[in-house]
N, C-alpha and C. Protein backbone atom coordinates (compact mmCIF):
# COMPACT_ATOMS: atom_id res chain seq x y z
N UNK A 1 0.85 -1.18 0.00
CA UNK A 1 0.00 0.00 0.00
C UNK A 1 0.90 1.24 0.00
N UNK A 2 0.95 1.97 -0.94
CA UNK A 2 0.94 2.98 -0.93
C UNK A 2 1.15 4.35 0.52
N UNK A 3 2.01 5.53 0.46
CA UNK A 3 1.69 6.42 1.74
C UNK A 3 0.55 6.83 1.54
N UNK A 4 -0.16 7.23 0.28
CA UNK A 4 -1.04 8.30 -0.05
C UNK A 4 -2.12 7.62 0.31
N UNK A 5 -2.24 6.24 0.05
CA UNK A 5 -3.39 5.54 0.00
C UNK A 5 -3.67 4.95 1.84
N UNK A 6 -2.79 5.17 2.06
CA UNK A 6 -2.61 4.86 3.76
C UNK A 6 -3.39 6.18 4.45
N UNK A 7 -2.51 6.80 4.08
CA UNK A 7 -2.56 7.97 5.10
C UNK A 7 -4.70 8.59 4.68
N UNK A 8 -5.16 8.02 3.67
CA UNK A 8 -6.54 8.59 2.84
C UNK A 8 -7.18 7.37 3.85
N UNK A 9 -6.62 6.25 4.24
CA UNK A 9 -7.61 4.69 4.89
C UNK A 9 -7.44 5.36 6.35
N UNK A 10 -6.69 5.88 6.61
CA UNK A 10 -6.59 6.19 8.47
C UNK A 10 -7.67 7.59 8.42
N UNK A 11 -7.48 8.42 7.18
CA UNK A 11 -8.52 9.57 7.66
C UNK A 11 -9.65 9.57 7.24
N UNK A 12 -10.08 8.22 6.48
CA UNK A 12 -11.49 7.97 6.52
C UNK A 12 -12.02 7.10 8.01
N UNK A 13 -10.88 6.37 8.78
CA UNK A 13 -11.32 6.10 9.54
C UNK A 13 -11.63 7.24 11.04
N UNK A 14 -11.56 7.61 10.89
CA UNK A 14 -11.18 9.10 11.85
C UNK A 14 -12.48 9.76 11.49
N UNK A 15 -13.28 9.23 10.25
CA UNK A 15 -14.43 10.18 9.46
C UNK A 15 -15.92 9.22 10.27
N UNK A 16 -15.12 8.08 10.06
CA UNK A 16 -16.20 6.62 10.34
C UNK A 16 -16.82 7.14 12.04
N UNK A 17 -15.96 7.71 12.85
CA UNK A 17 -15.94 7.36 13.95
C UNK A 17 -17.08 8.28 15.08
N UNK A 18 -17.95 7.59 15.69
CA UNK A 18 -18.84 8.22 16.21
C UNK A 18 -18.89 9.01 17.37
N UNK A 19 -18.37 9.71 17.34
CA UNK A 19 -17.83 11.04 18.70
C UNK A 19 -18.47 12.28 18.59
N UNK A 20 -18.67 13.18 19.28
CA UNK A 20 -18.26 14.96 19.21
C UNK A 20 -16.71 14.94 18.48
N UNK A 21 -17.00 16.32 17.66
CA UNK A 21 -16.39 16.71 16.89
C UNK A 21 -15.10 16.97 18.23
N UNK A 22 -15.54 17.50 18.56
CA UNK A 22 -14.75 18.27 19.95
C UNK A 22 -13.54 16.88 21.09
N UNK A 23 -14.38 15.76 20.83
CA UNK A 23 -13.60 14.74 21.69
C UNK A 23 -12.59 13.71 20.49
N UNK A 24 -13.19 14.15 19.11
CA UNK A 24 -12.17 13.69 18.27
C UNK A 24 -10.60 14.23 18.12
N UNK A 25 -10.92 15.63 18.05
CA UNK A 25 -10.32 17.04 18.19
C UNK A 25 -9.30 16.92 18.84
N UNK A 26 -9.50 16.65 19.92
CA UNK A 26 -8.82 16.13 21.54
C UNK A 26 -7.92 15.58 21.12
N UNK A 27 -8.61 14.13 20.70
CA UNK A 27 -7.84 12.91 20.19
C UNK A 27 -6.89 12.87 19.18
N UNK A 28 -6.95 13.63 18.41
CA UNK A 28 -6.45 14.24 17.29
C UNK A 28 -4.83 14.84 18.02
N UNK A 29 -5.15 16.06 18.30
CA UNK A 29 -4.36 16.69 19.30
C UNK A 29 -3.16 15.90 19.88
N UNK A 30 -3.82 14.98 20.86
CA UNK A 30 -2.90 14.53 21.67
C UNK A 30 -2.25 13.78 21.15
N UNK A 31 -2.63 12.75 19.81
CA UNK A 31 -1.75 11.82 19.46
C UNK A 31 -0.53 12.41 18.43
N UNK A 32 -0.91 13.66 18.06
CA UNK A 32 -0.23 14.25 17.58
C UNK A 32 0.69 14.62 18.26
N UNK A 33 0.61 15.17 19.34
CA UNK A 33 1.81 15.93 20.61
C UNK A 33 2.44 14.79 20.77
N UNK A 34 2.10 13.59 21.22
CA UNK A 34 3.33 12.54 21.67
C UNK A 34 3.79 11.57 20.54
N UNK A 35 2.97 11.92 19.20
CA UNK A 35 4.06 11.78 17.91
C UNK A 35 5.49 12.10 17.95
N UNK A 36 5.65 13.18 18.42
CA UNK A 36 6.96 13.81 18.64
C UNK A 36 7.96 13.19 19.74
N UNK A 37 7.28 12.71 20.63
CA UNK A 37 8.08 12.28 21.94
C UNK A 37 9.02 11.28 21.38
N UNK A 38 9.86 11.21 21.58
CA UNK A 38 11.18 10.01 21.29
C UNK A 38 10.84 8.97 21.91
N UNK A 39 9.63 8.48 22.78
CA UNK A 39 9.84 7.35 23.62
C UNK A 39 8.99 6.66 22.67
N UNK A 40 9.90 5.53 22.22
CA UNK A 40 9.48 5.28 21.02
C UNK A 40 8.26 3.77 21.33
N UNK A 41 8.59 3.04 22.53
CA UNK A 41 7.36 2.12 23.21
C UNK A 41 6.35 2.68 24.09
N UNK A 42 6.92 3.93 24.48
CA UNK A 42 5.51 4.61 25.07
C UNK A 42 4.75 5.62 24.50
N UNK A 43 4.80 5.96 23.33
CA UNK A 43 3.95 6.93 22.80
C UNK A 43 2.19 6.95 23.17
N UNK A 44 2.05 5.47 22.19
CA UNK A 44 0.83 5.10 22.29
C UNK A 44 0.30 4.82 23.45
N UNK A 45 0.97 4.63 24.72
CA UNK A 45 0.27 4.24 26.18
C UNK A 45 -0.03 5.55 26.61
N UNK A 46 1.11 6.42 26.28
CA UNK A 46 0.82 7.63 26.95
C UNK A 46 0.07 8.36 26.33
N UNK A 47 -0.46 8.53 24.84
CA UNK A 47 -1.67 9.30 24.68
C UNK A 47 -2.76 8.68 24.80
N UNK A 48 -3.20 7.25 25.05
CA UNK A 48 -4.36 7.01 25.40
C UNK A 48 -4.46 7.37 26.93
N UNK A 49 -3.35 7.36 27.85
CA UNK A 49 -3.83 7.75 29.28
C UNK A 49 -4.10 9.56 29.49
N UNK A 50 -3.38 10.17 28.54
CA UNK A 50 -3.59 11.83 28.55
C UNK A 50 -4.91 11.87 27.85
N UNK A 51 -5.23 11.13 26.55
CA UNK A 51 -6.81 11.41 25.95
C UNK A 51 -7.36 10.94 26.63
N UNK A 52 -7.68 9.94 27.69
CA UNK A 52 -8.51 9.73 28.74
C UNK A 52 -8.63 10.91 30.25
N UNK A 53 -7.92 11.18 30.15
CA UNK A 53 -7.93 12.31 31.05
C UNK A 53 -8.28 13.40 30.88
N UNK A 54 -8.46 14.20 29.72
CA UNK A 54 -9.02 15.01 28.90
C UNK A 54 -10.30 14.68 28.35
N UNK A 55 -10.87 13.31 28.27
CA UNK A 55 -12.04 12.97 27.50
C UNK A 55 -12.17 13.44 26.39
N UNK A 56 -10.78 12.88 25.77
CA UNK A 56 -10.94 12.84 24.48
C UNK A 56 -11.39 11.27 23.48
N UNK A 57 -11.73 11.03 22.47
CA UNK A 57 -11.58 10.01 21.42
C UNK A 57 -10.09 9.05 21.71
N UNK A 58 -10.21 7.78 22.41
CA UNK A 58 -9.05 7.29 22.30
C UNK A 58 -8.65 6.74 21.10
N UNK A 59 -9.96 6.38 20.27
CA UNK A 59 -9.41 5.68 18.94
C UNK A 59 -8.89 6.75 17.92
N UNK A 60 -9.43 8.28 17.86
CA UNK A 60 -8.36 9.23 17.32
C UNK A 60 -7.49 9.78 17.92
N UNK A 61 -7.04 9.22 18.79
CA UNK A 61 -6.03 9.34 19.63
C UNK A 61 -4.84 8.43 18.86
N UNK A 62 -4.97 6.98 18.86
CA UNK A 62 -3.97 5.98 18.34
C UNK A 62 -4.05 6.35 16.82
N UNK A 63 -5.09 6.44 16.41
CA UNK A 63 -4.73 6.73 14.24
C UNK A 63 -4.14 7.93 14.44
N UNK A 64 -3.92 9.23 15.06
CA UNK A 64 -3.02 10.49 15.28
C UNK A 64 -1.39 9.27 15.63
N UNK A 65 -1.65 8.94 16.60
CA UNK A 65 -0.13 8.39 16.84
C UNK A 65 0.63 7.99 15.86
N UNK A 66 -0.11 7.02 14.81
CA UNK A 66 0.21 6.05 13.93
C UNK A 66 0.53 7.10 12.58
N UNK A 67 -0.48 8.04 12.48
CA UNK A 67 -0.34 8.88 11.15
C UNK A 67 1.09 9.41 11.47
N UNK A 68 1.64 9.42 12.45
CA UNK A 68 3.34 10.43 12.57
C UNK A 68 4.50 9.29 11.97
N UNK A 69 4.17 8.08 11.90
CA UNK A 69 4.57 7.21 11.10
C UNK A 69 5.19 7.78 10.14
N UNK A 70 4.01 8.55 9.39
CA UNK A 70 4.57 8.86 8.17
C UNK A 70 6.04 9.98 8.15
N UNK A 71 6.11 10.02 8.82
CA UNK A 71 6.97 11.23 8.89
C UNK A 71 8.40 10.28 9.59
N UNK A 72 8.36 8.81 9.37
CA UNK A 72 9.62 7.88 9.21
C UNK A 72 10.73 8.36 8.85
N UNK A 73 11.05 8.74 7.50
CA UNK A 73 11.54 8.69 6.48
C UNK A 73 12.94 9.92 6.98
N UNK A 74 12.32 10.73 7.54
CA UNK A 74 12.96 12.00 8.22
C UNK A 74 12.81 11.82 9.57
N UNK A 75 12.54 10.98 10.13
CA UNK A 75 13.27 11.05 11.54
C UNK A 75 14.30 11.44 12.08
N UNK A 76 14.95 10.59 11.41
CA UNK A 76 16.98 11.51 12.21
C UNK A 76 16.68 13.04 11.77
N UNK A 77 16.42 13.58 10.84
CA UNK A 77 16.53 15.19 10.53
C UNK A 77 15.86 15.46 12.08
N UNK A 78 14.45 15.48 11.74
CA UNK A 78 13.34 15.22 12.98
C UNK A 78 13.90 15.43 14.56
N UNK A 79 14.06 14.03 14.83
CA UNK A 79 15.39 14.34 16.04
C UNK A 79 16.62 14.89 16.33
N UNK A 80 17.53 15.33 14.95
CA UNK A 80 18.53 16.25 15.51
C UNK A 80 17.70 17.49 15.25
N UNK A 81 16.86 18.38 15.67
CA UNK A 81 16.24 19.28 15.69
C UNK A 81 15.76 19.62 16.69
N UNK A 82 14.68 18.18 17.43
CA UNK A 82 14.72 18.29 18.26
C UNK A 82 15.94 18.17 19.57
N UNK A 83 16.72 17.90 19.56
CA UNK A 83 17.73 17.97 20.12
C UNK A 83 18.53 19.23 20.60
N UNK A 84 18.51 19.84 18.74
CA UNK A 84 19.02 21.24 18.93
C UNK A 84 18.54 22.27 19.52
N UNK A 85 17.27 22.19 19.53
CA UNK A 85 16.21 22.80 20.13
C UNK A 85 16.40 22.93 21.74
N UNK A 86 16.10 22.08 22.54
CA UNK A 86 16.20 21.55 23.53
C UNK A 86 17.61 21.50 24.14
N UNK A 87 18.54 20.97 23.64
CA UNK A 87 20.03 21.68 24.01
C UNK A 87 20.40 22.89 24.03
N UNK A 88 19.78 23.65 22.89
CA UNK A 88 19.88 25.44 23.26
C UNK A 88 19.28 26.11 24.01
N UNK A 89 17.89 25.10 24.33
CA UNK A 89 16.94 26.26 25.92
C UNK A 89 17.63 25.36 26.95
N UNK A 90 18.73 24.21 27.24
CA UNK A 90 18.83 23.61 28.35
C UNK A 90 20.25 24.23 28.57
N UNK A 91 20.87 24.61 27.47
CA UNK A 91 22.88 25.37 28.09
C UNK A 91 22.34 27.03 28.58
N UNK A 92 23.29 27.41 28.97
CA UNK A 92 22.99 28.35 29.99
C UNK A 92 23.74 29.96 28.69
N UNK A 93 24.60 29.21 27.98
CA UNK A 93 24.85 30.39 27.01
C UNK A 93 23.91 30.14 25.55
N UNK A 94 23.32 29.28 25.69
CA UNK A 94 22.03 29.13 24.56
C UNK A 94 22.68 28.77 23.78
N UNK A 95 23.78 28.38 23.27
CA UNK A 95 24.35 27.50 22.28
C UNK A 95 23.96 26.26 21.61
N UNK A 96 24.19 26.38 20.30
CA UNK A 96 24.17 24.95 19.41
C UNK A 96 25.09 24.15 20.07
N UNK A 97 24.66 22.55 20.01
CA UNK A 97 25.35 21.65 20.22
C UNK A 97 26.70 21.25 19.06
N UNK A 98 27.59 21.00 19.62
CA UNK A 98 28.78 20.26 19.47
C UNK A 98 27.90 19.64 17.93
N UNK A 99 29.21 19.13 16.86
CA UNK A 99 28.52 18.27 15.45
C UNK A 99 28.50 17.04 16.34
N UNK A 100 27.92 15.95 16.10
CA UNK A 100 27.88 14.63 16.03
C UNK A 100 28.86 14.15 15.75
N UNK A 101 29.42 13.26 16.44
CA UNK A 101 30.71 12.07 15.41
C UNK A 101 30.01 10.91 16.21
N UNK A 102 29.61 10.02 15.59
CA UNK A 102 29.34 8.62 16.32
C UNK A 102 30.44 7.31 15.92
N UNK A 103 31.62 8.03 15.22
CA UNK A 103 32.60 6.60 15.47
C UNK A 103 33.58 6.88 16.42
N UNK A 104 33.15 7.35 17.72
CA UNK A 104 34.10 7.33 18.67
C UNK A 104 33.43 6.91 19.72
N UNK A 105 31.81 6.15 19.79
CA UNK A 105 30.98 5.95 20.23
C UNK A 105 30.67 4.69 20.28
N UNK A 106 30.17 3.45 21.37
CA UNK A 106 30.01 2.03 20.77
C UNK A 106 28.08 2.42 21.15
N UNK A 107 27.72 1.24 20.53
CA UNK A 107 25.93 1.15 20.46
C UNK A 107 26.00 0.63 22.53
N UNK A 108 27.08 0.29 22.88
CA UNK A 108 27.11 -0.03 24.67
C UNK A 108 26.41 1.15 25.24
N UNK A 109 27.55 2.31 24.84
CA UNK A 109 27.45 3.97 25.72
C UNK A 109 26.02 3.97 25.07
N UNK A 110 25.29 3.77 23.74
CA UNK A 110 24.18 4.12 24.49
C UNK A 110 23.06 3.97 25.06
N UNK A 111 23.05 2.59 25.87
CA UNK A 111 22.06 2.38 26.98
C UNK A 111 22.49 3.03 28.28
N UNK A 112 23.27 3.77 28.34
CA UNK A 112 23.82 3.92 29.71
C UNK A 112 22.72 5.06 29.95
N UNK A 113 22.29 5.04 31.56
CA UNK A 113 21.60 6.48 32.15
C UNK A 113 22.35 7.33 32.30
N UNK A 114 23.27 7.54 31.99
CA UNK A 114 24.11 9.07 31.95
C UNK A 114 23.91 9.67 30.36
N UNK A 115 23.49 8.94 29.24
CA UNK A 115 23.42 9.11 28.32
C UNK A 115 22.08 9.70 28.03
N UNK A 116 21.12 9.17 28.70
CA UNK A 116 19.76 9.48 29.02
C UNK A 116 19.55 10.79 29.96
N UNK A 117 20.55 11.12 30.48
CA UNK A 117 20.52 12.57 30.83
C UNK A 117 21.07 13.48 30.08
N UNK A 118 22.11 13.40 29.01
CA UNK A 118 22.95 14.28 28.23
C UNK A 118 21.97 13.83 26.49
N UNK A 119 21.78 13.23 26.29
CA UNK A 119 21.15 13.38 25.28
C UNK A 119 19.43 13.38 25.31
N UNK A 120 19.15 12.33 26.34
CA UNK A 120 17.35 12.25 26.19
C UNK A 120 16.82 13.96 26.83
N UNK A 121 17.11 14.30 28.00
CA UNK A 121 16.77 15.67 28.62
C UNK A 121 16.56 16.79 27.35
N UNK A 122 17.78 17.03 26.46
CA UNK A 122 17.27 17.89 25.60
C UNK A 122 16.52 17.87 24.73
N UNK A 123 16.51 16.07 24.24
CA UNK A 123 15.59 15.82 23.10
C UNK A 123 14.23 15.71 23.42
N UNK A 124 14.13 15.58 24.85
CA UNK A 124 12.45 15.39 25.37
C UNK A 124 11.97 16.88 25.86
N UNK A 125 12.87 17.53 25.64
CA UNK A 125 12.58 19.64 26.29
C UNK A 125 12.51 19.98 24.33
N UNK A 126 12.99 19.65 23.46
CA UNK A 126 12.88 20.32 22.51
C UNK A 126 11.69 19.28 21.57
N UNK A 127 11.25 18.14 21.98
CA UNK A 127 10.41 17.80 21.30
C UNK A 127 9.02 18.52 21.98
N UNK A 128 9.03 18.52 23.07
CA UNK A 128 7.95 19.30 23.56
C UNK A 128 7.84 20.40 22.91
N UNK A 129 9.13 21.49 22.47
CA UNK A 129 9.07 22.71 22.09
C UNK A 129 8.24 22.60 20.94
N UNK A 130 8.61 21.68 20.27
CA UNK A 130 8.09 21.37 18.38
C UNK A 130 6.84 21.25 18.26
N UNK A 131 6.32 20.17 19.41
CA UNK A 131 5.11 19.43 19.05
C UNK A 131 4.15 20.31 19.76
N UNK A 132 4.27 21.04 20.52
CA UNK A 132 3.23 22.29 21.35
C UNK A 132 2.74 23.43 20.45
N UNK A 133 3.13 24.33 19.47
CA UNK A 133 2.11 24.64 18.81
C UNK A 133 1.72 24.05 17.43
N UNK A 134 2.50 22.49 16.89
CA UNK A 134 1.79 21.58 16.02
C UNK A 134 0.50 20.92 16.44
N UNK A 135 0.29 20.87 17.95
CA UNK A 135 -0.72 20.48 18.58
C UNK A 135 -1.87 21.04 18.70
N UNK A 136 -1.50 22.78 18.79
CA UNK A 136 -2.79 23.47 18.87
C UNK A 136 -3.34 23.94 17.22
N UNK A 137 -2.59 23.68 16.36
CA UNK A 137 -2.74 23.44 14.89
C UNK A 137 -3.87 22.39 14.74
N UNK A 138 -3.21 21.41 15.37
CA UNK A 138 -3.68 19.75 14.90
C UNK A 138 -5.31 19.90 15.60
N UNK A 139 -5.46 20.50 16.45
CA UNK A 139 -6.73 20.10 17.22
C UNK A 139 -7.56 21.37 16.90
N UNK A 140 -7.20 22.86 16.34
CA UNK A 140 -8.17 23.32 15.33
C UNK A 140 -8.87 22.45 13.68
N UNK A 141 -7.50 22.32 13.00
CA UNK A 141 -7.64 21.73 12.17
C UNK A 141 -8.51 20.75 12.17
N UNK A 142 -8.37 19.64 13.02
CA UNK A 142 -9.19 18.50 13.11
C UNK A 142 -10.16 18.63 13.39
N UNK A 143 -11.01 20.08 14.62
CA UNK A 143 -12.23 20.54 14.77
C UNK A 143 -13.08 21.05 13.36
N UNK A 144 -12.29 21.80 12.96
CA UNK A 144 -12.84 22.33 11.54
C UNK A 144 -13.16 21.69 10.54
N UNK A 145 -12.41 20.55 10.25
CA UNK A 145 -12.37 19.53 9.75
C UNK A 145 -13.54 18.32 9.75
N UNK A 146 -13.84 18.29 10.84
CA UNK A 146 -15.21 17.38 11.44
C UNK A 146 -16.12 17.68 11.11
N UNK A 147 -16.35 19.32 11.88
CA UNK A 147 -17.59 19.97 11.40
C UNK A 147 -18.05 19.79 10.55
N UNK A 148 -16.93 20.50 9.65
CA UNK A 148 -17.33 20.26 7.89
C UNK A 148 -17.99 19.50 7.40
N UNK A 149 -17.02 18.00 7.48
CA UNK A 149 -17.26 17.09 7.18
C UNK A 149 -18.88 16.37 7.86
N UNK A 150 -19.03 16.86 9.19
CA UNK A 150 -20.51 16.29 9.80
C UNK A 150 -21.33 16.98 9.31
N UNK A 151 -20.99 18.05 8.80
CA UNK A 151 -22.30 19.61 8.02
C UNK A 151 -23.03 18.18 6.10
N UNK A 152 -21.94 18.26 5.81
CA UNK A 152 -21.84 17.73 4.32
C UNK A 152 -22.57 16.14 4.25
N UNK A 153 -22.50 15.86 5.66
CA UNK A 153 -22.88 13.95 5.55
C UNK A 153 -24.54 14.86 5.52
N UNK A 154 -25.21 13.71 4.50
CA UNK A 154 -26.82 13.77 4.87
C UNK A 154 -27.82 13.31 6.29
N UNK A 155 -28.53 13.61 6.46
CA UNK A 155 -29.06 13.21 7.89
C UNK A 155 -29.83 12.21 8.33
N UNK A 156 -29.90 11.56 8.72
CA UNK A 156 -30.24 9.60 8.99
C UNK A 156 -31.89 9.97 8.81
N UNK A 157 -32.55 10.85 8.88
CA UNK A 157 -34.35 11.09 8.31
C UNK A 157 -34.52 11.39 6.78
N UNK A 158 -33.58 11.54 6.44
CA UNK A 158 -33.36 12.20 5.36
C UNK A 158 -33.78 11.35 4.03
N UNK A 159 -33.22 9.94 4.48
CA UNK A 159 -33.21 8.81 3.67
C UNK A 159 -34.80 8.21 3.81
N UNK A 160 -35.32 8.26 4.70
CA UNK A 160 -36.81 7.64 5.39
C UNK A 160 -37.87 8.64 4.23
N UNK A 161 -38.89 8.06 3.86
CA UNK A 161 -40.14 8.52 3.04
C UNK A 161 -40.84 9.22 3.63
């Protein structure tokens, strides 16, 4: 399958789905915000426990998670951005980070929790930075979007004689 044809099957399902426009919205939103998060096995736990807490749509909650998928391809760009981001509001002279060299590096150093403080801290402060007003984008958009789309569907009497 196709991206185009993917990404058209997840937002008809998002169309299928019987909610307030407003708790899709939500759902929308949030799975979008922790699209961004680097934690790459907890995304999806953690926006169904934030869209539940919000009373939002959990099932447009997970097709938001899944649609950031698409945005695979550019990940590493993605994450050294976020990084840079987040390393420049976390140093104290606001500086860009150091270039990268990873052949002085083994795949050992990086499970270590010291590594998880020097690299995860900035990348989880600058993915927040990114994904906070893509979020309040994502959850107009997706409101407006509904509406529309619930204005345009015909009305279940409509069909009756």
């Amino acid at each position: 399958m196709n991206p185009i044809a993917w990404l058209r099957a997840k937002t008809e399902e998002l169309f299928r789905i019987k909610d307030t426009p407003h708790a899709l919205a939500v759902g929308v939103a949030v799975g979008v915000f922790f699209g961004f998060v680097p934690l790459l096995g907890l995304k999806t736990l953690l926006a169904l426990g934030v869209t539940r807490l919000l009373r939002g749509n959990l099932v447009a909650s997970v097709i938001a998670v899944t649609l950031h998928d698409v945005l695979l391809p550019v990940a590493p760009l993605l994450l050294r951005w976020e990084y840079d981001i987040g390393y420049w509001l976390l140093s104290h002279r606001h500086e860009l980070p150091p270039h990268l060299h990873l052949d002085h590096h083994s795949p050992s150093s990086w499970l270590h929790w010291s590594t998880f403080f020097t690299v995860g801290r900035p990348l989880l402060v600058g993915s927040v930075v990114l994904a906070s007003p893509l979020t309040v984008v994502a959850y107009w958009v997706a409101l407006a979007w509904m509406l529309r789309s619930r204005r345009n569907l015909p009305s279940p009497s409509a069909d009756k004689p």
